[in-house]
Structures are given as C-alpha cells and as structure tokens.
Protein backbone atom coordinates (compact mmCIF):
# COMPACT_ATOMS: atom_id res chain seq x y z
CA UNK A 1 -1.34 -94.27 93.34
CA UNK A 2 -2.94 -96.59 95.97
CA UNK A 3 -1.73 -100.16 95.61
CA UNK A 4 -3.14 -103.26 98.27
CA UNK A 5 -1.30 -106.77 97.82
CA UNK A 6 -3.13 -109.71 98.97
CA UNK A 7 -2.34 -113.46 99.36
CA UNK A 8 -4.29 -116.87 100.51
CA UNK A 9 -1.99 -119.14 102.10
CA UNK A 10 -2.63 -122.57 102.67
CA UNK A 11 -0.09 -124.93 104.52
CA UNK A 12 3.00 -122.01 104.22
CA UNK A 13 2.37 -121.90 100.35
CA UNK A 14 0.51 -119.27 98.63
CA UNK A 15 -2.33 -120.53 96.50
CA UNK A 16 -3.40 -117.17 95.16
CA UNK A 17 -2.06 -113.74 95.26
CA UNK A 18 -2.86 -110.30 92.99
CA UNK A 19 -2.41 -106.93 93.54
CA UNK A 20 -4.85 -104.15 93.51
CA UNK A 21 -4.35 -100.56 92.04
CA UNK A 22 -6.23 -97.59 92.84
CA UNK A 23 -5.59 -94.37 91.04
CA UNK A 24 -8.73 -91.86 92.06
CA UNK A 25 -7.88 -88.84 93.92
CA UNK A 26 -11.63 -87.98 95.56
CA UNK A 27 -11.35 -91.15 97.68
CA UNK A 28 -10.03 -91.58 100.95
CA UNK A 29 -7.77 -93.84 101.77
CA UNK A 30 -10.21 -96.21 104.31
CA UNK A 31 -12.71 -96.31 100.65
CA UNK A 32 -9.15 -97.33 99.24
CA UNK A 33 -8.63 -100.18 101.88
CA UNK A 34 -11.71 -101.59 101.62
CA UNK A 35 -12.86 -101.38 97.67
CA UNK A 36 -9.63 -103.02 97.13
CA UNK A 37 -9.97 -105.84 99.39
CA UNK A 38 -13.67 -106.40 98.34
CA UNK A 39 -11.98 -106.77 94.85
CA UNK A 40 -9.11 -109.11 96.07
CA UNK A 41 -12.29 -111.32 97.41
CA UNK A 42 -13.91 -111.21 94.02
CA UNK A 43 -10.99 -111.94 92.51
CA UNK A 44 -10.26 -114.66 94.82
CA UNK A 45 -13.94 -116.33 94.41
CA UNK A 46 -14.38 -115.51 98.22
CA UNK A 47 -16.68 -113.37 100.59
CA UNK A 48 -15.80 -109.91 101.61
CA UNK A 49 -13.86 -110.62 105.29
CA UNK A 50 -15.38 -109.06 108.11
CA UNK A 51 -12.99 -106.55 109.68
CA UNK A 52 -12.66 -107.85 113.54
CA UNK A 53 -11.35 -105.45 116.29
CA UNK A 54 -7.72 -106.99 116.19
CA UNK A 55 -7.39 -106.67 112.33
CA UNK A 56 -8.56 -102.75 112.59
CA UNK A 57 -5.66 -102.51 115.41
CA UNK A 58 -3.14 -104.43 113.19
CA UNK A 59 -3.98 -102.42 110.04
CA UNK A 60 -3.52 -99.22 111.38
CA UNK A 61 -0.26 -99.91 112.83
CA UNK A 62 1.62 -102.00 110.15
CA UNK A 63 -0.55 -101.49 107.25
CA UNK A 64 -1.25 -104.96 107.07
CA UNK A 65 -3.34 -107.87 108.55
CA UNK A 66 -4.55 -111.14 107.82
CA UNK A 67 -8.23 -112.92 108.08
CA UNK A 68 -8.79 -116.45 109.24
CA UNK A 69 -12.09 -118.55 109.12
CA UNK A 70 -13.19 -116.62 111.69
CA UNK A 71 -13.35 -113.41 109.79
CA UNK A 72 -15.75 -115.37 106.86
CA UNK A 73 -19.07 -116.32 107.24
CA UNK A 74 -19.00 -118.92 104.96
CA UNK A 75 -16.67 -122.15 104.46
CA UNK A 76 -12.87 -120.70 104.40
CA UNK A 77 -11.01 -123.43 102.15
CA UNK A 78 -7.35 -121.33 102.88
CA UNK A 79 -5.06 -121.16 106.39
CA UNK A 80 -5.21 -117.08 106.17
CA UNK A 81 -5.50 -114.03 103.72
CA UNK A 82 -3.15 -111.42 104.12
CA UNK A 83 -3.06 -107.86 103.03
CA UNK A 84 -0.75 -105.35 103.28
CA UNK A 85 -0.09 -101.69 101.84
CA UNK A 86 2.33 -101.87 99.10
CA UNK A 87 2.27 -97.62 97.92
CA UNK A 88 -0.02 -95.30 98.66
C-alpha cells in the first residue's frame, strides 16, 4: 500500500491536511507520487503544483517536499504545502 500525507500551512498552523491511499500494483511509484498529489490539490480546492528542480531533488532524497506560491500558477492563499511519504 502506497500512502502520501499532505498539509497547507499558513502562519505555523495547518489549515488543511488528508492523506492519500493508493493500493494498485501495475503502477509505479512516480504515477503514485503524482496521482496522489493531484488528488491532495483537488481535495484541497487548489491547482496541481508544478514540480520545480529543487522539489524533484528534495523528494528523492527525503521523500518529502513542500510547494510555495512559486510552484502555483494561480493565487496561493497558504505559506506552503507539504508532502511527504508516509508507507509505500
């Protein structure tokens, strides 16, 4: 079982968090990483986050990263989102 936690912080407190389970076998675990966060966004009311070069890097290394305004195109009404591997 694949399971992603994510958070929006605003001001240190967390305004919205939820976790996201993915049970399929046939996908890897990048189709994992990313189908869950596009359904933390939906869940959240927000845009999918564009992955930038230095949240690829963190990722990889610590299994979690967060997005700022500058990984949203549109208006970004939180401090950060942060994801991280809870199980995989």
């Amino acid at each position: 079982m694949f399971r992603l936690s994510g958070k929006c912080v605003r001001h240190t407190k967390i305004i919205l968090n939820a976790v996201i389970n993915d049970e399929s076998r046939e996908k890897s675990r990048t189709e994992k990483v990313l189908g869950a966060v596009t359904a933390l966004a939906a869940e959240f009311d927000l845009p999918s986050p564009l992955w930038l070069e230095k949240n690829i890097r963190e990722f990889k290394r610590r299994a979690r990263t967060r997005f700022t305004a500058d990984n949203f195109l549109e208006v970004f009404p939180f401090d950060y989102m942060e994801i991280e591997v809870l199980e995989e």
